[in-house]
N, C-alpha and C. Protein backbone atom coordinates (compact mmCIF):
# COMPACT_ATOMS: atom_id res chain seq x y z
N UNK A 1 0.84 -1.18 0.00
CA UNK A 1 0.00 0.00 0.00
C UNK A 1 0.88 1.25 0.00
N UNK A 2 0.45 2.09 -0.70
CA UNK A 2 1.25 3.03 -0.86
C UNK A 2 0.66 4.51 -0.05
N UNK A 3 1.04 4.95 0.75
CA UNK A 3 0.64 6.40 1.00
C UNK A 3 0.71 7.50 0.16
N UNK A 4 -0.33 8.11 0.32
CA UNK A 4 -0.24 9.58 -0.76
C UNK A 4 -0.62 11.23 0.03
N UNK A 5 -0.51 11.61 0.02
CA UNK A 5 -0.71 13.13 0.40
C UNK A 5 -1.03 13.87 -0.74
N UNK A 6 -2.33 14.60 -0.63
CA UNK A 6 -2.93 15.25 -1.53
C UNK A 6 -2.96 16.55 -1.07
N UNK A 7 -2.93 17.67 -2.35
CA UNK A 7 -3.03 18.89 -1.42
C UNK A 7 -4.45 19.11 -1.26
N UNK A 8 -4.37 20.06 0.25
CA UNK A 8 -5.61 20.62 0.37
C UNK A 8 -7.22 20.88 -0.72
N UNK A 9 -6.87 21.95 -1.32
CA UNK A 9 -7.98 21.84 -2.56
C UNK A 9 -8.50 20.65 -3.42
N UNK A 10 -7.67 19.47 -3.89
CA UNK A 10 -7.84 18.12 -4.17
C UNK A 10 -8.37 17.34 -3.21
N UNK A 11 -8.40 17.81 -1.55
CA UNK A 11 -8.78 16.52 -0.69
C UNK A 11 -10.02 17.06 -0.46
N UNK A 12 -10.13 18.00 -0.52
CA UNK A 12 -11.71 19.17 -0.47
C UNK A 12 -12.50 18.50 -1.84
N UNK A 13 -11.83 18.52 -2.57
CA UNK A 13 -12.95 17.86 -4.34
C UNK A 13 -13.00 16.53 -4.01
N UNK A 14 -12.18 16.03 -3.64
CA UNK A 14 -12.40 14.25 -3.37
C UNK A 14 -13.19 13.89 -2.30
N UNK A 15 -13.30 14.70 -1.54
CA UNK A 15 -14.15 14.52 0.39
C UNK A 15 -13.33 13.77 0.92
N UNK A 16 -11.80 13.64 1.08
CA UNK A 16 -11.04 12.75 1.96
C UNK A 16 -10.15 13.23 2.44
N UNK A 17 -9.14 12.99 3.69
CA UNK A 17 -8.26 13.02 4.53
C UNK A 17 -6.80 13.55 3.55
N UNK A 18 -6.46 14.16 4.46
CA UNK A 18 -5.14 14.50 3.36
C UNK A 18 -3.62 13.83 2.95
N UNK A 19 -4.61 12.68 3.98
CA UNK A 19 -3.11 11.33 3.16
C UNK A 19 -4.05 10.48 3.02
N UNK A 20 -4.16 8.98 1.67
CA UNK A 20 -5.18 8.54 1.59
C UNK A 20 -3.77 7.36 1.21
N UNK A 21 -4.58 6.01 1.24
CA UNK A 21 -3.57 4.25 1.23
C UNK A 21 -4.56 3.73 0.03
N UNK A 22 -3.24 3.67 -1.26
CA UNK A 22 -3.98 3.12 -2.20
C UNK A 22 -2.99 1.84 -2.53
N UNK A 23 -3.63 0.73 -3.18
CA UNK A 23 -2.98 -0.35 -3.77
C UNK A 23 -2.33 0.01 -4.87
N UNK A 24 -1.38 0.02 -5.70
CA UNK A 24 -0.54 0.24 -7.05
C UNK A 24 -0.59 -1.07 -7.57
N UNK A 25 -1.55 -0.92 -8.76
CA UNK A 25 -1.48 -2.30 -10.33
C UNK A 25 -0.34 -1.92 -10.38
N UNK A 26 0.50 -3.59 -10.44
CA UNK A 26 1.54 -3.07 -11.41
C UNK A 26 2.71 -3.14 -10.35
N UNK A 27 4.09 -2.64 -11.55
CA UNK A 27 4.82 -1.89 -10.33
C UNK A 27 4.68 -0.52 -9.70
N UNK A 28 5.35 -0.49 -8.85
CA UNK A 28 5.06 0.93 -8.28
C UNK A 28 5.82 2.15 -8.95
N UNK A 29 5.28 2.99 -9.62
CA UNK A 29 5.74 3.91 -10.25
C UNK A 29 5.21 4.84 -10.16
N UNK A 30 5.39 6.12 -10.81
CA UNK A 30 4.48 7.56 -10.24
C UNK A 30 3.22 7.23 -11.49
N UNK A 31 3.72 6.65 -13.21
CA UNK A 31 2.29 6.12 -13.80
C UNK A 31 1.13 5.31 -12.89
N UNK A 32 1.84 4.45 -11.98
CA UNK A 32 0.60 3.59 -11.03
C UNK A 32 0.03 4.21 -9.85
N UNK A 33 1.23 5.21 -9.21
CA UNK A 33 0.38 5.89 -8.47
C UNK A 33 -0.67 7.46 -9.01
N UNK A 34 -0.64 7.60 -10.08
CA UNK A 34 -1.59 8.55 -10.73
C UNK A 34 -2.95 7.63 -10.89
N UNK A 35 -2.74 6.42 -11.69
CA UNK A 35 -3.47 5.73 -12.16
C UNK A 35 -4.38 5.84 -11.11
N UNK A 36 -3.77 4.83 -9.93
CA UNK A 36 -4.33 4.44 -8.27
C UNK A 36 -5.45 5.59 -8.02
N UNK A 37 -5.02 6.90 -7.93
CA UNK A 37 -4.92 8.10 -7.35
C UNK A 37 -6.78 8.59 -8.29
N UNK A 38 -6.57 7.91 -9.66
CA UNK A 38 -7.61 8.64 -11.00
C UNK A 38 -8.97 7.60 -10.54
N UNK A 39 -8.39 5.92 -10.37
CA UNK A 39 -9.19 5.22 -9.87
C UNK A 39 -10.10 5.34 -8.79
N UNK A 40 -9.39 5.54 -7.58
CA UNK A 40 -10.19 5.81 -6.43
C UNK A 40 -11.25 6.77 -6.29
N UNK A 41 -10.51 7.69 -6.76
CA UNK A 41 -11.22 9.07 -6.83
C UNK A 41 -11.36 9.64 -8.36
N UNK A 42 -12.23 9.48 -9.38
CA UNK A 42 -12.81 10.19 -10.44
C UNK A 42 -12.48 11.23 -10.45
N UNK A 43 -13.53 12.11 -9.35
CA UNK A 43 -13.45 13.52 -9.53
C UNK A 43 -12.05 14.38 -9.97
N UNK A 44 -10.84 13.53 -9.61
CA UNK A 44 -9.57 14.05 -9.65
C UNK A 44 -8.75 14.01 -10.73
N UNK A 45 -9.61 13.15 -11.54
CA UNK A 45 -9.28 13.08 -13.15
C UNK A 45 -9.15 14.40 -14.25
N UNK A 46 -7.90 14.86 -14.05
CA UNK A 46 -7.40 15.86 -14.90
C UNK A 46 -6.49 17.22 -14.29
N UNK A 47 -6.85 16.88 -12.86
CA UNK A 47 -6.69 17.84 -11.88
C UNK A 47 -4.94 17.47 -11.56
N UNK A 48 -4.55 16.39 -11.89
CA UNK A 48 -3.21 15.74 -11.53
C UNK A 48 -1.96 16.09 -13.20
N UNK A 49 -2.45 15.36 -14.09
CA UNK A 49 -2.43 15.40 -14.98
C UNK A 49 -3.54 15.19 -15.98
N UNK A 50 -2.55 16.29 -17.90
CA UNK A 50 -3.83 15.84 -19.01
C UNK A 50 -3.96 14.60 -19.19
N UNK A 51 -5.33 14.26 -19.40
CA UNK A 51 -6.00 13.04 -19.18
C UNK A 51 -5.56 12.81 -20.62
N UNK A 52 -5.20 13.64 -21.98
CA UNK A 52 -4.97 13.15 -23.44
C UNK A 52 -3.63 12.39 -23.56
N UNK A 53 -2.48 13.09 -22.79
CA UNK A 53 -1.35 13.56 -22.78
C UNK A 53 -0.74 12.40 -22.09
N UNK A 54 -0.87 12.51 -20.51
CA UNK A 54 -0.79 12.02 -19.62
C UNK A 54 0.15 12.89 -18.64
N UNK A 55 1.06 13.80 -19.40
CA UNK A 55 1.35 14.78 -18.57
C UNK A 55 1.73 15.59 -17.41
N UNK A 56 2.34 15.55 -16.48
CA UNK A 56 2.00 16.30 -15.05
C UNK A 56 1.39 17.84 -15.22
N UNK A 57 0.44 18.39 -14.71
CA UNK A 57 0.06 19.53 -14.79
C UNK A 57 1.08 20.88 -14.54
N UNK A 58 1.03 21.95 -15.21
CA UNK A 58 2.42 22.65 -14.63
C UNK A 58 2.41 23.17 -13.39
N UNK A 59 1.72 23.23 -12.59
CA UNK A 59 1.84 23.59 -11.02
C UNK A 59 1.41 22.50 -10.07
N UNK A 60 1.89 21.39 -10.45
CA UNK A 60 1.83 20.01 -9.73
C UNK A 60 3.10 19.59 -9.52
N UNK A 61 3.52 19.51 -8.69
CA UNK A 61 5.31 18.48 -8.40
C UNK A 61 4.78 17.50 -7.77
N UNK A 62 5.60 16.37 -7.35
CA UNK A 62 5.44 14.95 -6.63
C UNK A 62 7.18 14.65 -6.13
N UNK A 63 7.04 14.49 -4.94
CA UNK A 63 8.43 14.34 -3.70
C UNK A 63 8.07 13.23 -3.18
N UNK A 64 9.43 12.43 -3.11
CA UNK A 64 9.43 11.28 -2.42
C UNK A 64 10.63 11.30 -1.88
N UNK A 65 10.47 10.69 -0.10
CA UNK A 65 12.42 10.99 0.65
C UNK A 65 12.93 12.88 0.59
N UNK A 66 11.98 13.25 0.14
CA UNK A 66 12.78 14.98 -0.12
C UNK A 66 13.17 15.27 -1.04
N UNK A 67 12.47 14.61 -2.20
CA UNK A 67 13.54 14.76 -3.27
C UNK A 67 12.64 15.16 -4.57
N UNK A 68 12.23 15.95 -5.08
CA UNK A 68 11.43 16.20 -6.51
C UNK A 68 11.70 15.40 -7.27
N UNK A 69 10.53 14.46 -7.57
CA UNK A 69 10.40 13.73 -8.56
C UNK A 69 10.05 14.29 -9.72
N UNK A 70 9.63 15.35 -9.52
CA UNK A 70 8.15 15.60 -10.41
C UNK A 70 8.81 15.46 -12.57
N UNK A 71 10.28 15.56 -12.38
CA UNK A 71 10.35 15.66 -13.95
C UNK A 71 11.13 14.17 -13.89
N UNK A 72 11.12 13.44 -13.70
CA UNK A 72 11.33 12.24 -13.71
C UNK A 72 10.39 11.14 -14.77
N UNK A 73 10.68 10.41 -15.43
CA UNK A 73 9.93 9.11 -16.45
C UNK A 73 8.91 9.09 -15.43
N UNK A 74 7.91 8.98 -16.20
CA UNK A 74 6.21 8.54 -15.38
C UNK A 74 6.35 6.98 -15.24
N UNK A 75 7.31 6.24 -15.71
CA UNK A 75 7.31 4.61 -14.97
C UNK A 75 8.68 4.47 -14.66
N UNK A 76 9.58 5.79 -13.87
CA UNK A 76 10.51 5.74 -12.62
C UNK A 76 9.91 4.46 -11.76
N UNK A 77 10.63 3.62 -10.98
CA UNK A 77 10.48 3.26 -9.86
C UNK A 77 10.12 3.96 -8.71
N UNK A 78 8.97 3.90 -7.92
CA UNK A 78 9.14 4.54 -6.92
C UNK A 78 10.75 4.35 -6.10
N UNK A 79 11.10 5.67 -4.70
CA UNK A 79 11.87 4.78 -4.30
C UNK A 79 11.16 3.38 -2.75
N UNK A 80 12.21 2.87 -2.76
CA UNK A 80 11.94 1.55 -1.68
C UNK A 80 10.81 1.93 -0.41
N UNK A 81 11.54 3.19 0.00
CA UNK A 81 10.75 3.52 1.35
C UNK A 81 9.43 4.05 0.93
N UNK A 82 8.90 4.22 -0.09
CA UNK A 82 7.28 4.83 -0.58
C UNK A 82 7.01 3.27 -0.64
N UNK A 83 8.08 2.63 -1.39
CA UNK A 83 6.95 1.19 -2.24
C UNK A 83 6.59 0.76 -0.09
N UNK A 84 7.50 0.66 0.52
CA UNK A 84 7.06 0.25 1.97
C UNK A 84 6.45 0.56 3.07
N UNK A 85 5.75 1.78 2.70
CA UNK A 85 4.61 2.69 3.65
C UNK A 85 5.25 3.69 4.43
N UNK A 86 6.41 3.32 4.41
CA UNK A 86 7.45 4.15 5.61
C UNK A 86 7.84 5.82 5.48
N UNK A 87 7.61 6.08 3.98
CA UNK A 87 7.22 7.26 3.70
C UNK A 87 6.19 7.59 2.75
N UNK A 88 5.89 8.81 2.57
CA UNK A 88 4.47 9.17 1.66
C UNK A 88 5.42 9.71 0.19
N UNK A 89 4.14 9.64 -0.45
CA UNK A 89 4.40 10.28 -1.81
C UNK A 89 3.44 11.72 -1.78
N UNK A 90 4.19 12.29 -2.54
CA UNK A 90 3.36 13.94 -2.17
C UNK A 90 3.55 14.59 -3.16
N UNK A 91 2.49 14.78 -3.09
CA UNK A 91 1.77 15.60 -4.45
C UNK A 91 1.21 17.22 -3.93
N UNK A 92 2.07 17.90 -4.51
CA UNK A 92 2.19 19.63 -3.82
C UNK A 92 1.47 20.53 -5.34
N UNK A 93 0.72 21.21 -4.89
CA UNK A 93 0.50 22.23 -5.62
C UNK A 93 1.35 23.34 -5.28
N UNK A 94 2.17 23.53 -6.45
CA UNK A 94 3.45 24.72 -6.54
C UNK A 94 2.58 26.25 -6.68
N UNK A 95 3.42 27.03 -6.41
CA UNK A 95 3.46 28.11 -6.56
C UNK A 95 4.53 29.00 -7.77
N UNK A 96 3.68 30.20 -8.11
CA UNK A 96 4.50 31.26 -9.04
C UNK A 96 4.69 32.39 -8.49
N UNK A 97 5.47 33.13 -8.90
CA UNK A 97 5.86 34.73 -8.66
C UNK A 97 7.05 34.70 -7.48
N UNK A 98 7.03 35.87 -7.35
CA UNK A 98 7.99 36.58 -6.68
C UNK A 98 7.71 37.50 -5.28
């Protein structure tokens, strides 16, 4: 099971807690945890990434261990400590300006 952290405004559209435990088809990758993430929750379909594309949205990053994933291959390996619950995967709505 994988932990996720959603930001605020996404856990408000979904009606859930702001870390949610999903299963990953597959191996664990940031493609399976989007997938996981589109499955559970519908409403969140497009809000992550384009649903044509597949995409990350441009004010979406994803950190795992401290570390920005977010421009990384969409079937990266997670790392070890996400695939083992021991840390979360997090999905941040970024900010612009100055």
């Amino acid at each position: 099971m994988i932990r996720v952290v959603l930001p605020a405004p996404l856990c408000s559209l979904a009606d859930v807690a702001r870390e949610v435990t999903l299963e990953v088809v597959g191996p664990p990758t940031h493609r399976g945890v989007l997938d996981a993430v589109e499955a559970a929750y519908p409403m969140l379909r497009g809000t992550l990434r384009d649903q044509t594309t597949k995409q990350r949205r441009p004010f979406i990053r994803f950190y795992a261990n401290e570390r920005d994933l977010s421009h990384e291959s969409p079937d990266t390996p997670l790392p070890q400590e996400v695939v083992d619950g021991k840390e979360p995967y997090l999905i941040i709505g970024a900010m612009s300006g100055g």
